[in-house]
C-alpha atoms as a PDB file:
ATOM      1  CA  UNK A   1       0.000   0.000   0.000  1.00  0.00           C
ATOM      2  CA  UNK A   2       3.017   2.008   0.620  1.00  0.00           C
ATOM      3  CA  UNK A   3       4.419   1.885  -2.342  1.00  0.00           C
ATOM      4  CA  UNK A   4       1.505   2.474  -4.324  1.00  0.00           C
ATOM      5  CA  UNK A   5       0.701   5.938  -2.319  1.00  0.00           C
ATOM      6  CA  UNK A   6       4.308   6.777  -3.196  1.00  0.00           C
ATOM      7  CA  UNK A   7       3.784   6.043  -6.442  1.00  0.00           C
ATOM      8  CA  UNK A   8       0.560   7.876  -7.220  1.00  0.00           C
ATOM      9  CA  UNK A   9       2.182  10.909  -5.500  1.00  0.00           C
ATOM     10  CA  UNK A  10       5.338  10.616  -7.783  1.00  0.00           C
ATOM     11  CA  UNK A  11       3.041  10.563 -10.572  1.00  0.00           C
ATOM     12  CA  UNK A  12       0.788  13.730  -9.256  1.00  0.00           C
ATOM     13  CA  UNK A  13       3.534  16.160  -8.929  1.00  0.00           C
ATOM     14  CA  UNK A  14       5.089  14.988 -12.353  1.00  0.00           C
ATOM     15  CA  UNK A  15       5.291  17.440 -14.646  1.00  0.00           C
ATOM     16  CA  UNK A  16       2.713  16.508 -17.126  1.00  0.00           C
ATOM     17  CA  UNK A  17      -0.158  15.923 -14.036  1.00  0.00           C
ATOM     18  CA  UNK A  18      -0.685  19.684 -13.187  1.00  0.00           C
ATOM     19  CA  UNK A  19       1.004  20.983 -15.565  1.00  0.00           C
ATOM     20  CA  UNK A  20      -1.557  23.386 -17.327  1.00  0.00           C
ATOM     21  CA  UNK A  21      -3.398  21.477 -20.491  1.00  0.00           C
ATOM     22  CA  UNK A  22      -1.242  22.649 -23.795  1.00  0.00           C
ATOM     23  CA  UNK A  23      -3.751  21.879 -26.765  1.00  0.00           C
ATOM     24  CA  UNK A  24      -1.726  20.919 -30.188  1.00  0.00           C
ATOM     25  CA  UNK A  25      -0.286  23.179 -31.964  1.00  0.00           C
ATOM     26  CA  UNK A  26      -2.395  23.408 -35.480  1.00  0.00           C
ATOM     27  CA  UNK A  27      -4.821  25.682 -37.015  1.00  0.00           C
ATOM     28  CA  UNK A  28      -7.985  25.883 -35.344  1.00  0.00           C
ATOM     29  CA  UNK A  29     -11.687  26.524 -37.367  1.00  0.00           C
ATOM     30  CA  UNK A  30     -14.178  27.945 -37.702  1.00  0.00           C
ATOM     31  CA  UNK A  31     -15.258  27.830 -33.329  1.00  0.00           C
ATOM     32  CA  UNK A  32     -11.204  28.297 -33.117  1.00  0.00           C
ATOM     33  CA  UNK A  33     -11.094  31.777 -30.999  1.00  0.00           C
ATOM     34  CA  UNK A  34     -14.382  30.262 -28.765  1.00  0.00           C
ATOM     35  CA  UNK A  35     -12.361  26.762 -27.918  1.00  0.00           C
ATOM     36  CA  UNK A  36      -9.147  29.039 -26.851  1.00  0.00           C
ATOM     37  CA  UNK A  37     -10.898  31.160 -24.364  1.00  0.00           C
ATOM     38  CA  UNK A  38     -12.721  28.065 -22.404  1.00  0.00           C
ATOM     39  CA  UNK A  39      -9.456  26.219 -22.616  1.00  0.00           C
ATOM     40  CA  UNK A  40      -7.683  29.551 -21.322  1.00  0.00           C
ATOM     41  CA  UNK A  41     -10.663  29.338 -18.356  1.00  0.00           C
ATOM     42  CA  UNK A  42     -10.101  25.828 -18.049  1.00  0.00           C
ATOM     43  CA  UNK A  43      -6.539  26.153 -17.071  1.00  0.00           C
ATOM     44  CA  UNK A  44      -7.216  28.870 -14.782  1.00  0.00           C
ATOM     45  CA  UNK A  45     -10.327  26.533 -12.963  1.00  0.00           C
ATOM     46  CA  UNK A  46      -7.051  23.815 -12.991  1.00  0.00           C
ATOM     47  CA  UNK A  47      -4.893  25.956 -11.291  1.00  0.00           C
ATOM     48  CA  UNK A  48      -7.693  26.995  -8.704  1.00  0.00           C
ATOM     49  CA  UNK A  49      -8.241  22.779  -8.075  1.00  0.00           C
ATOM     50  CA  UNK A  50     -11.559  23.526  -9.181  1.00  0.00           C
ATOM     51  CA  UNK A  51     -11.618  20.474 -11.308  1.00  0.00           C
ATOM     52  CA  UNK A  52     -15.374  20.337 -11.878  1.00  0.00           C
ATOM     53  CA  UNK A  53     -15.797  23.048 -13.241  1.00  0.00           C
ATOM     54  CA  UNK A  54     -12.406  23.145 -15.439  1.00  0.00           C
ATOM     55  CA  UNK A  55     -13.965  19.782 -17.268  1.00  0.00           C
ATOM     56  CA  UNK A  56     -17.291  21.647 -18.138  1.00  0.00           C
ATOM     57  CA  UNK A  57     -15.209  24.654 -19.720  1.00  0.00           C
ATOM     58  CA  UNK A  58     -13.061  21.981 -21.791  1.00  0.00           C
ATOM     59  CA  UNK A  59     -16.119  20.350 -22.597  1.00  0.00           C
ATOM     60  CA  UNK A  60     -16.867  23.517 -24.271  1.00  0.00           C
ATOM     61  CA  UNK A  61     -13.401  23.623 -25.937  1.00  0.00           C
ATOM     62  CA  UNK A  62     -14.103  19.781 -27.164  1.00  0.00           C
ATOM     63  CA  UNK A  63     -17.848  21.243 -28.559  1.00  0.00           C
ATOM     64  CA  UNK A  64     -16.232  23.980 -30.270  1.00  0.00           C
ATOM     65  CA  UNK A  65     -13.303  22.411 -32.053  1.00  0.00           C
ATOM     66  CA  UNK A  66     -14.062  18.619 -32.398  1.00  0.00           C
ATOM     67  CA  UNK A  67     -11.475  17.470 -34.367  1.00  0.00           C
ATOM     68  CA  UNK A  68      -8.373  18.855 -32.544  1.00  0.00           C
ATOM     69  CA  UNK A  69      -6.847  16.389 -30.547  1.00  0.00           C
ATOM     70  CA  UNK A  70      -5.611  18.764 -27.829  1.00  0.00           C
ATOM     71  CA  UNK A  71      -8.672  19.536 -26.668  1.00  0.00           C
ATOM     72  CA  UNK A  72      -9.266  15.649 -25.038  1.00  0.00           C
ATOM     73  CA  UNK A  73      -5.951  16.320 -23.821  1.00  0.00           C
ATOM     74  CA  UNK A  74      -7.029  19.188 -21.746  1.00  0.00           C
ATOM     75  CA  UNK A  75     -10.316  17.667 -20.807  1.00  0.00           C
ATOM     76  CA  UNK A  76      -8.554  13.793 -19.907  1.00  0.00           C
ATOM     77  CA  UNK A  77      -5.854  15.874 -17.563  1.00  0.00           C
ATOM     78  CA  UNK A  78      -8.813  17.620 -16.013  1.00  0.00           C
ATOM     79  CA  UNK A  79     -10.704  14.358 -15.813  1.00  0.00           C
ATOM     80  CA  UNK A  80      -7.445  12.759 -13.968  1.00  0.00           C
ATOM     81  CA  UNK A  81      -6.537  15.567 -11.646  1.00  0.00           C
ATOM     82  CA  UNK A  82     -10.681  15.000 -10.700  1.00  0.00           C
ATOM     83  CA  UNK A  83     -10.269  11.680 -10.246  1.00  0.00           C
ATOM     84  CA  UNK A  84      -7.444  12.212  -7.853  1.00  0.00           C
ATOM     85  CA  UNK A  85      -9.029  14.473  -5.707  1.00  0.00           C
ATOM     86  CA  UNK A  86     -11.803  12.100  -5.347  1.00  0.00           C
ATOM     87  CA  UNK A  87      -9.598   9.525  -4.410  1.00  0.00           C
ATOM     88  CA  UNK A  88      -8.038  11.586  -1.726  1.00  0.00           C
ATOM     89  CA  UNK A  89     -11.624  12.387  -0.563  1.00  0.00           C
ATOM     90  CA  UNK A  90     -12.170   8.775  -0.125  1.00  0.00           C
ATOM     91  CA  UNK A  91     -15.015   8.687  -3.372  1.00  0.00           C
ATOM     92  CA  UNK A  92     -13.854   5.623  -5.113  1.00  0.00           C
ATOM     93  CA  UNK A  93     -16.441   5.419  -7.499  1.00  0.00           C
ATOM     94  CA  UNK A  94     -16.070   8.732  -8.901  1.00  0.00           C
ATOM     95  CA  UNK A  95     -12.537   8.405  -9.394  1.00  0.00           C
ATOM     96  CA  UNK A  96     -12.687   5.091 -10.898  1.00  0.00           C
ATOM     97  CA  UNK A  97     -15.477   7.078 -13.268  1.00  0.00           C
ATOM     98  CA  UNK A  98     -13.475   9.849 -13.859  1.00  0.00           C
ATOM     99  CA  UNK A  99     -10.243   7.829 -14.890  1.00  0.00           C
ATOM    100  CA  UNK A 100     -12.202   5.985 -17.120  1.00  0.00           C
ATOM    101  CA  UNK A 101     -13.138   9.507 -18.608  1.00  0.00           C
ATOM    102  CA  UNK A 102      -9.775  10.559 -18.813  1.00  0.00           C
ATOM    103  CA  UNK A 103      -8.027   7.484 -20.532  1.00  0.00           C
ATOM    104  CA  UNK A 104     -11.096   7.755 -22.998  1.00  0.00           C
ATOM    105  CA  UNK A 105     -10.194  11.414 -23.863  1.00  0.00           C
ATOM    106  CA  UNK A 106      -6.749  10.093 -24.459  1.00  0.00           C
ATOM    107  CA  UNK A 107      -7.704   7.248 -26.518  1.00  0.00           C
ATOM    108  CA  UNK A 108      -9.369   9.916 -28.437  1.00  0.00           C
ATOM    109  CA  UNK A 109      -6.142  11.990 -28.685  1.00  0.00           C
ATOM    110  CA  UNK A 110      -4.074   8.941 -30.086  1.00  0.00           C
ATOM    111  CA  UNK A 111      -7.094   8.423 -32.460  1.00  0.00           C
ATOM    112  CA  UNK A 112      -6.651  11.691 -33.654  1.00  0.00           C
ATOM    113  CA  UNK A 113      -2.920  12.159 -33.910  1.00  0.00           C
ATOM    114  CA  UNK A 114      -1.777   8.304 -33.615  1.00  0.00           C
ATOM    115  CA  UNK A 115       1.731   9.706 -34.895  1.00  0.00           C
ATOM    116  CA  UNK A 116       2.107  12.264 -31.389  1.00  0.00           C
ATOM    117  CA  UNK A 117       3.916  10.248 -28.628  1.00  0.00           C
ATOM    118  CA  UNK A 118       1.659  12.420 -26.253  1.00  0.00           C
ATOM    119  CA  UNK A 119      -1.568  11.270 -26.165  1.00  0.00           C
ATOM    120  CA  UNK A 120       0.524   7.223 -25.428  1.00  0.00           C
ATOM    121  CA  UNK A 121       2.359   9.447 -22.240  1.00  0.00           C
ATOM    122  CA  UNK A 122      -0.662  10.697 -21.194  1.00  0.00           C
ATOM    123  CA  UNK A 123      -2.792   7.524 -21.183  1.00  0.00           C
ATOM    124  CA  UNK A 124       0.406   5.521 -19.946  1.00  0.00           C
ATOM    125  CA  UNK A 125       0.689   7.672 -16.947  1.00  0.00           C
ATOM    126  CA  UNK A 126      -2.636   7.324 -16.491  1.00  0.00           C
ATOM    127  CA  UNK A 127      -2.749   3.502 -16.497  1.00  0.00           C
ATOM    128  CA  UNK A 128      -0.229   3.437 -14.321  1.00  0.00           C
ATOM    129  CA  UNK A 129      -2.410   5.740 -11.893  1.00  0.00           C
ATOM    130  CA  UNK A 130      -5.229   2.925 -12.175  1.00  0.00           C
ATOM    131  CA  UNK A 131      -2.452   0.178 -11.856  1.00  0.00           C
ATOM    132  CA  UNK A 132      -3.078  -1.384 -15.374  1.00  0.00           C
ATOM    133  CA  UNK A 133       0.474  -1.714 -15.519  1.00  0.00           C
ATOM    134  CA  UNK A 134       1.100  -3.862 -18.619  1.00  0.00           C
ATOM    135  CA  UNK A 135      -1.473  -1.717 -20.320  1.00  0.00           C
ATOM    136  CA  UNK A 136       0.921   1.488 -19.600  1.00  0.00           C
ATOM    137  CA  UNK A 137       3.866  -0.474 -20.778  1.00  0.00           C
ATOM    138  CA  UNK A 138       2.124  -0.803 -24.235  1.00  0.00           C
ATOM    139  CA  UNK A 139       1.532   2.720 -24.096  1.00  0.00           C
ATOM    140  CA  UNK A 140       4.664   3.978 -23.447  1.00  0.00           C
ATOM    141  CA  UNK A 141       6.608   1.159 -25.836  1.00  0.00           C
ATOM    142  CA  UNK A 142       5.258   3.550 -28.040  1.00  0.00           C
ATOM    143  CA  UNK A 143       5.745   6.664 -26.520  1.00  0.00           C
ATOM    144  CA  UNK A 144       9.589   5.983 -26.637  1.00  0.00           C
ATOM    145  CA  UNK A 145       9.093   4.458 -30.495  1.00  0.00           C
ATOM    146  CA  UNK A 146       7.566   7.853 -31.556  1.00  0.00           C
ATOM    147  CA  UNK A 147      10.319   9.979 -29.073  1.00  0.00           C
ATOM    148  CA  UNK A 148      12.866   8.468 -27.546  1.00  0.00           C
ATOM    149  CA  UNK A 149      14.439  11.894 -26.819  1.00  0.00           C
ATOM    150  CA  UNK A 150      11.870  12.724 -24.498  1.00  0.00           C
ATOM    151  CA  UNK A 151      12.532  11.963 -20.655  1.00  0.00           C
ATOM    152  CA  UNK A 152       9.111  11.515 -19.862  1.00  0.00           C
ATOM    153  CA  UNK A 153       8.684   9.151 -21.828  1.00  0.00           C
ATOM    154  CA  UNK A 154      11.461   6.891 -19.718  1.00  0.00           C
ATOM    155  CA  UNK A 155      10.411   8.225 -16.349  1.00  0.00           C
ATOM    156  CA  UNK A 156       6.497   7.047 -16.933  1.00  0.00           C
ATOM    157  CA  UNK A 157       7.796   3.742 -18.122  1.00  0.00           C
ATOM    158  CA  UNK A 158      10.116   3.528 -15.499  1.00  0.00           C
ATOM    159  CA  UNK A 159       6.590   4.181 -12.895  1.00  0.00           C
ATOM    160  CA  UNK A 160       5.052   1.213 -15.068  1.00  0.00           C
ATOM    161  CA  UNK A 161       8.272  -1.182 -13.957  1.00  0.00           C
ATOM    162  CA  UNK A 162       8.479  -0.201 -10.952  1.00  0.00           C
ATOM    163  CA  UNK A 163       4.115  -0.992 -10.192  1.00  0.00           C
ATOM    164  CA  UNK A 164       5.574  -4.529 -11.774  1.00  0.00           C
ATOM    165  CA  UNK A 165       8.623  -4.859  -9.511  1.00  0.00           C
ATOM    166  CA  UNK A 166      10.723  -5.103 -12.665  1.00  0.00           C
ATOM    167  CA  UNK A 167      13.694  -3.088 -10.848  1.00  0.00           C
ATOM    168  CA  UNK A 168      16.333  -3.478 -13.436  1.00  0.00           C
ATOM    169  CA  UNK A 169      14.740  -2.300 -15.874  1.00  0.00           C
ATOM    170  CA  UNK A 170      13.120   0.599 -14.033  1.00  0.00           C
ATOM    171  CA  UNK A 171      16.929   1.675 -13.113  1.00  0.00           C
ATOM    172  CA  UNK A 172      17.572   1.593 -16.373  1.00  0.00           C
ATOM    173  CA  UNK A 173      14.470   3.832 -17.943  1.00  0.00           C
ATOM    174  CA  UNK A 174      15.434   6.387 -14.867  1.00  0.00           C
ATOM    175  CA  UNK A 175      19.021   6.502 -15.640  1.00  0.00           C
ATOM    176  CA  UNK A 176      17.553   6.869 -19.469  1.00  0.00           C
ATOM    177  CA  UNK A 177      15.437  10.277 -18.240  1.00  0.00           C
ATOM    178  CA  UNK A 178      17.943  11.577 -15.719  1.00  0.00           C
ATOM    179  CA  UNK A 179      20.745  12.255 -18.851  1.00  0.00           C
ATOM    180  CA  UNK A 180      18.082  13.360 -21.061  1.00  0.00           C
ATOM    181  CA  UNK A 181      16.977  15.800 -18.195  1.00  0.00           C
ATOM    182  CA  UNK A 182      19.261  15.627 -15.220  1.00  0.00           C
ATOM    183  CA  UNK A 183      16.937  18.303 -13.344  1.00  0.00           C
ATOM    184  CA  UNK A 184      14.181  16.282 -12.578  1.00  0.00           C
ATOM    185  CA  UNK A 185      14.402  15.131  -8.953  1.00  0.00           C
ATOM    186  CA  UNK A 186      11.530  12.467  -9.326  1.00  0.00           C
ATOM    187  CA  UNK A 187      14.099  10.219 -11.420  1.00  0.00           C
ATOM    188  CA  UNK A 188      16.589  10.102  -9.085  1.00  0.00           C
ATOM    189  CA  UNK A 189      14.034   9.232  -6.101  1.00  0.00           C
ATOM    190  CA  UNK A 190      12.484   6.565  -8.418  1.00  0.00           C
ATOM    191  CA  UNK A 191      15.918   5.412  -9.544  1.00  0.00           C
ATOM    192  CA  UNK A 192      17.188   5.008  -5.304  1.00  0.00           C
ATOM    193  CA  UNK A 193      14.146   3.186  -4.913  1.00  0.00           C
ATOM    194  CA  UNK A 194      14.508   0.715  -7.796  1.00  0.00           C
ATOM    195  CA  UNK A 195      18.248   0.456  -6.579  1.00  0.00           C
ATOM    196  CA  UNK A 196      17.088  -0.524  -2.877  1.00  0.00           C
ATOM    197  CA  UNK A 197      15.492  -3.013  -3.891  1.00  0.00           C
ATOM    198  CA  UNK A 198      18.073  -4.718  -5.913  1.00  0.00           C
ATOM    199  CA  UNK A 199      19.943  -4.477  -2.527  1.00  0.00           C
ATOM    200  CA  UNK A 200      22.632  -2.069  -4.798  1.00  0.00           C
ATOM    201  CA  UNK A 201      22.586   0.274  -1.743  1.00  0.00           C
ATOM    202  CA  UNK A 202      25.281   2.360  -2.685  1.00  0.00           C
ATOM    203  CA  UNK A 203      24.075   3.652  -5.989  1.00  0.00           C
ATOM    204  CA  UNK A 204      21.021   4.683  -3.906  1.00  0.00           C
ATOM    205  CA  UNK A 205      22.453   6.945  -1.665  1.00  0.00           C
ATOM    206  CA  UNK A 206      24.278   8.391  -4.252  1.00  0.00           C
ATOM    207  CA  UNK A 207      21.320   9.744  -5.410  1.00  0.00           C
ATOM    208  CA  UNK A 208      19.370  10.781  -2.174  1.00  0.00           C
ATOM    209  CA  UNK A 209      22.992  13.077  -2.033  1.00  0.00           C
ATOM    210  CA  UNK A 210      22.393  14.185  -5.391  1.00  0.00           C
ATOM    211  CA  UNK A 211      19.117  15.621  -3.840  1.00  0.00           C
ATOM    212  CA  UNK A 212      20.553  16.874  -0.993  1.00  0.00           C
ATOM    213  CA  UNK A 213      22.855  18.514  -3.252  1.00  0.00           C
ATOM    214  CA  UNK A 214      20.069  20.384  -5.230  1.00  0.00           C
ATOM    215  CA  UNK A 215      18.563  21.232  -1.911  1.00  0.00           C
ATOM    216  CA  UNK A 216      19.699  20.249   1.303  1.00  0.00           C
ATOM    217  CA  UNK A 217      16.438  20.861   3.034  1.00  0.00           C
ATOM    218  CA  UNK A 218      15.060  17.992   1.056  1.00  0.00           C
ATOM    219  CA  UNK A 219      13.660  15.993   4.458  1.00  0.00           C
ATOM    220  CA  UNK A 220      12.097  13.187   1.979  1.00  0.00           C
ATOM    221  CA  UNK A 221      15.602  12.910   0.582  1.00  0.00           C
ATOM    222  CA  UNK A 222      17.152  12.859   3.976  1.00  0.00           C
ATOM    223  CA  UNK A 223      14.555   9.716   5.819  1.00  0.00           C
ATOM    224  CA  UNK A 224      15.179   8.236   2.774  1.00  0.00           C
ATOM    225  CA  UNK A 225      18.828   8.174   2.772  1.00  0.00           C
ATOM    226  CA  UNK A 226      19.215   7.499   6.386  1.00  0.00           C
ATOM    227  CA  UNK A 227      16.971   4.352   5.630  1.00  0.00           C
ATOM    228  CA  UNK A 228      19.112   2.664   2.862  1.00  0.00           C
ATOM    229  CA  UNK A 229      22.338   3.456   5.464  1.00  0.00           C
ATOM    230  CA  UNK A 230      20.687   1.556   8.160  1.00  0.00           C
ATOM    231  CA  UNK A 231      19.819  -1.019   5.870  1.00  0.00           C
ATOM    232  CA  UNK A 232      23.542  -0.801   5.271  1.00  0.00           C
ATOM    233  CA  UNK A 233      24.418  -1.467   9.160  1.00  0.00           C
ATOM    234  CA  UNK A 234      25.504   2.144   8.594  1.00  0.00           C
ATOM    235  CA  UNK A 235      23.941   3.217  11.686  1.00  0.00           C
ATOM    236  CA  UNK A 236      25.812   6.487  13.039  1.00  0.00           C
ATOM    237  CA  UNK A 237      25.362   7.600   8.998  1.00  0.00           C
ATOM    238  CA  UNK A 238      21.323   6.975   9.362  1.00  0.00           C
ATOM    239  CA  UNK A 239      20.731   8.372  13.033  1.00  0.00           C
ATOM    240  CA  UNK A 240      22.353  12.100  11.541  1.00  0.00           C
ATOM    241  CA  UNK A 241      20.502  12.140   8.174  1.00  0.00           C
ATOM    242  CA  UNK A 242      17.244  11.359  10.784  1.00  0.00           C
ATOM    243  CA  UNK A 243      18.506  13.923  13.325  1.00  0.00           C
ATOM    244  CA  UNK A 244      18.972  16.221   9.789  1.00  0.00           C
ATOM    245  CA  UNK A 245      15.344  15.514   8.829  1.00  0.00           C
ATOM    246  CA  UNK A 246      13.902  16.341  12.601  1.00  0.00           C
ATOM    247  CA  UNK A 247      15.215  19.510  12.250  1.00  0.00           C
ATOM    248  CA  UNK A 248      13.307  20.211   9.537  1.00  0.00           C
ATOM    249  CA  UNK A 249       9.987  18.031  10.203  1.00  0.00           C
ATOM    250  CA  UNK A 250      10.555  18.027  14.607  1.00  0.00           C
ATOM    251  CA  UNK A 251       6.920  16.041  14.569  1.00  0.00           C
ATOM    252  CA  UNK A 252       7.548  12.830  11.688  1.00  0.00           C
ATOM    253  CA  UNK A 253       6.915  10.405  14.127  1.00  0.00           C
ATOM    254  CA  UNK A 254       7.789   7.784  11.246  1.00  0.00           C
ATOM    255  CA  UNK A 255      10.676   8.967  11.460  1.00  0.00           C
ATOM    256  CA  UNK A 256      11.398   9.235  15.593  1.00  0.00           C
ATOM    257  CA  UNK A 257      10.704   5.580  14.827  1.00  0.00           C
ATOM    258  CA  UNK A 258      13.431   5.172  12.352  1.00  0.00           C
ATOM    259  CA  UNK A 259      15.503   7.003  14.821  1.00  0.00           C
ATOM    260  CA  UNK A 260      15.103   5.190  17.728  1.00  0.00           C
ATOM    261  CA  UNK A 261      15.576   1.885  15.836  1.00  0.00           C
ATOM    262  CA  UNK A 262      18.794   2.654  14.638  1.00  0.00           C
ATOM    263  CA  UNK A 263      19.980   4.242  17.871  1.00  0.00           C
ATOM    264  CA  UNK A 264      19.028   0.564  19.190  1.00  0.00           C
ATOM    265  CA  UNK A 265      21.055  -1.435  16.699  1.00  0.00           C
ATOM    266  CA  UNK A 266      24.364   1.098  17.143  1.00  0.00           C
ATOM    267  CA  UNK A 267      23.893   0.325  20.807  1.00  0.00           C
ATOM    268  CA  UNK A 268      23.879  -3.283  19.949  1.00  0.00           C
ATOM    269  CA  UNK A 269      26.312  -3.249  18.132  1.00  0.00           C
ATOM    270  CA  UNK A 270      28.650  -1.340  20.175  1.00  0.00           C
ATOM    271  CA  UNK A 271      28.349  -3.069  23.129  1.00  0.00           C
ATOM    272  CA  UNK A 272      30.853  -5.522  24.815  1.00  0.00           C
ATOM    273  CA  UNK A 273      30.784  -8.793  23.942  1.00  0.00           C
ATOM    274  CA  UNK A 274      28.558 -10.595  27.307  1.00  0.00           C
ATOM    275  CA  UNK A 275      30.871 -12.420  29.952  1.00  0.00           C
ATOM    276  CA  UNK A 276      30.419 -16.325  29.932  1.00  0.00           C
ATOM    277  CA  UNK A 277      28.691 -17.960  32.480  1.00  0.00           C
ATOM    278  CA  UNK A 278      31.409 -20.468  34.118  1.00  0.00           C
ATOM    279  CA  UNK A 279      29.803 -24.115  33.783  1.00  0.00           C
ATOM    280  CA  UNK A 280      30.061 -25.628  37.439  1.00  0.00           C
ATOM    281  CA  UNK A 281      32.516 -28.929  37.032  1.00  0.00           C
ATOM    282  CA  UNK A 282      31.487 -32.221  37.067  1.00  0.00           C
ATOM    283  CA  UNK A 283      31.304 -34.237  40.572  1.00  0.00           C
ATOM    284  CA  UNK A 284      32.300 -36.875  41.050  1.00  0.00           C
ATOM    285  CA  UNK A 285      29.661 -37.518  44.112  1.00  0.00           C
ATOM    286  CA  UNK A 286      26.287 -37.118  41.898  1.00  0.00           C
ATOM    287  CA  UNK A 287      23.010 -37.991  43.714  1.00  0.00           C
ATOM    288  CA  UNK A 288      22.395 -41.062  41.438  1.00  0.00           C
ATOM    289  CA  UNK A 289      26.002 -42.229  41.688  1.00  0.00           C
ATOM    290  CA  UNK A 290      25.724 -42.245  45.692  1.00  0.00           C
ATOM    291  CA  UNK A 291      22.162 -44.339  45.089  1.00  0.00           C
ATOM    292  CA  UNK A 292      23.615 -46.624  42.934  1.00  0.00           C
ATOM    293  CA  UNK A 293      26.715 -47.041  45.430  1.00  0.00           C
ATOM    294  CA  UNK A 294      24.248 -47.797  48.277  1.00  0.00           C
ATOM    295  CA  UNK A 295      22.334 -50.229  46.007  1.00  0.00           C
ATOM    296  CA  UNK A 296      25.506 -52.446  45.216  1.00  0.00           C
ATOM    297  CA  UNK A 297      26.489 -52.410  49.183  1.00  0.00           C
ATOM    298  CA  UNK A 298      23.019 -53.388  49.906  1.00  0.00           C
ATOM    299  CA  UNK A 299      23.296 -56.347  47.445  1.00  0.00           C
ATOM    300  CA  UNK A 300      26.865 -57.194  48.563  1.00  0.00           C
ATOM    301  CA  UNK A 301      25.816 -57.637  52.495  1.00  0.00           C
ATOM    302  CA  UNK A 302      22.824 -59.699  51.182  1.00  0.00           C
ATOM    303  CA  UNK A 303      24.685 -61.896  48.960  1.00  0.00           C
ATOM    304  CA  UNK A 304      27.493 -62.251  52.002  1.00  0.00           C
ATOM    305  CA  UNK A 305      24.723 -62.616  54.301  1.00  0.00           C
ATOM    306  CA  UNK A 306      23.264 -65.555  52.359  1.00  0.00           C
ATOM    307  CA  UNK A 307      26.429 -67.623  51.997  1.00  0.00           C
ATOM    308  CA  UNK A 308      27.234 -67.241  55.822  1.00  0.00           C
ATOM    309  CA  UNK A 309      23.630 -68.480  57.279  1.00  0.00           C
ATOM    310  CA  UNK A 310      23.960 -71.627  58.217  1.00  0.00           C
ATOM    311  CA  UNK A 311      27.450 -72.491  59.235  1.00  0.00           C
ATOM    312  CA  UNK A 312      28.615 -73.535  62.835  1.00  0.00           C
ATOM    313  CA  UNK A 313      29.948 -71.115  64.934  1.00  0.00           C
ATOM    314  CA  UNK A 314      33.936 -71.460  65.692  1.00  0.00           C
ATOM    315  CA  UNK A 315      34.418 -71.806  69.271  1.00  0.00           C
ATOM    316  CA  UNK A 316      37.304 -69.489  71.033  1.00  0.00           C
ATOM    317  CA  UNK A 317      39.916 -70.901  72.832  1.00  0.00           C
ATOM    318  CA  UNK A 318      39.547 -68.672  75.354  1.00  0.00           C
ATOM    319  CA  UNK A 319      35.733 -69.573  76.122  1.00  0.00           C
ATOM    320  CA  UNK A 320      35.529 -70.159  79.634  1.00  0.00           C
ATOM    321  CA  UNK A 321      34.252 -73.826  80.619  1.00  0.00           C
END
């Protein structure tokens, strides 16, 4: 469950989820200058999280230019960021609903320009949201066939392995993005994950410091590093990127937790090796030994006993008469 909240957040502050809807660039018709100014209100309802309302304004944009394939771009991200926020808000139906809306607007997009590697990024992403995993892979197979210069094309594929626990090859699609766009902090993060798993925890933390590099206040960056150290047995190296992170998030009980667990191991680990407890020797007067000595003397005066009854007593010379 953990990973798949970290995953749809990943995925939520990309830069294509809420980024503001860019329709395709071609000549509009005839409703041309109508369809720009409800997707100019659109984007404005998007950036207010009024989601709602941003879809009924696109659907005005789809009404008035039909055939442009941007415009079920703008509506599908409205339709995701929707179905998001009813997720958050615990509506589960409406989200699934609304995702369905949105990959259908995409679908629409591909049908429209099949040749634009967008519209396979936007459903891919998308898929990925609604875990259809091998489904996104398809999509973005093609994404990276149309333009494999763009990093988002590697970092949403890269989401897709990760949902499948296919780490290698996530590392690899991250590493793919990061030197096609070595800004984005979201590969790196992704990447140290994937690498975690493959127990490679070295390349990880090369990357959390890469973060912490870009901005040392990065607490996420920080707990996550100081994780992969302790995993490492690298426990004075996790307890000050923890201490690091308190400063800058004093109530994460998470990671007081994290904290306190390491500070346990290090004091485990330091501590003098425990004084054996001297065995008591062997005696050689046990309890059974001095019952089974008994036994055989008891047997012995029987036996001795036995052969003497009967015989005549010797009579002393001394005896007086």
């Amino acid at each position: 469950m953990k990973i798949r909240t970290q995953l749809i957040w990943l995925i939520l502050l990309s830069g294509l989820f809420f980024a503001a809807p860019v329709s395709m660039a071609k000549k509009r018709g005839g409703g041309g200058e109508d369809a720009d100014a409800h997707r100019r209100k659109g984007i404005e309802l998007i950036d207010a999280k009024q989601f709602d309302q941003a879809i009924q304004e696109f659907n005005k944009e789809v009404d008035a230019e039909p055939g442009d394939p941007g415009a079920y771009r703008d509506r599908g991200t409205a339709y995701r960021a929707a179905a998001r926020a009813a997720e958050l808000a615990g509506d589960q139906a409406g989200a699934s609903a609304k995702y369905s809306s949105a990959v259908a607007d995409f679908s629409k997009q591909i049908e429209l320009a099949p040749k634009d590697a967008s519209g396979y990024v936007e459903r891919g992403q998308t898929e990925d949201l609604l875990r259809q995993y091998d489904t996104a892979l398809a999509d973005l197979n093609k994404a990276v066939e149309l333009k494999g210069d763009e990093a988002l094309c590697y970092k949403f594929r890269g989401f897709a392995y990760v949902g499948l626990s296919q780490w290698d090859k996530a590392v690899a699609d991250f590493t793919s993005a990061i030197q096609k766009d070595p800004n984005d902090p979201q590969s790196y993060d992704r990447r140290a994950w994937a690498n975690r798993n493959l127990k490679n925890f070295p390349a990880a933390v090369e990357d959390y410091t890469t973060l912490l590099q870009k901005d040392p206040n990065n607490e996420d960056a920080l707990v996550k590093r100081g994780a992969t150290f302790a995993a490492m047995m690298e426990y004075e190296k996790a307890i000050a990127d923890y201490q690091a992170a308190l400063k800058i998030k004093p109530d994460d009980y998470d990671t007081v937790q994290r904290m306190q667990y390491a500070q346990a191991q290090l004091a485990a680990k330091n501590a003098p090796p425990a004084t054996p407890t001297p065995t008591p020797g062997t005696s050689i007067f046990t309890p059974a030994k001095i019952f089974f000595a008994v036994v055989i003397l008891v047997i012995i005066a029987v036996v001795v006993r036995l052969m003497t009854r009967g015989k005549p007593e010797e009579i002393s010379s001394s005896r007086i008469r």
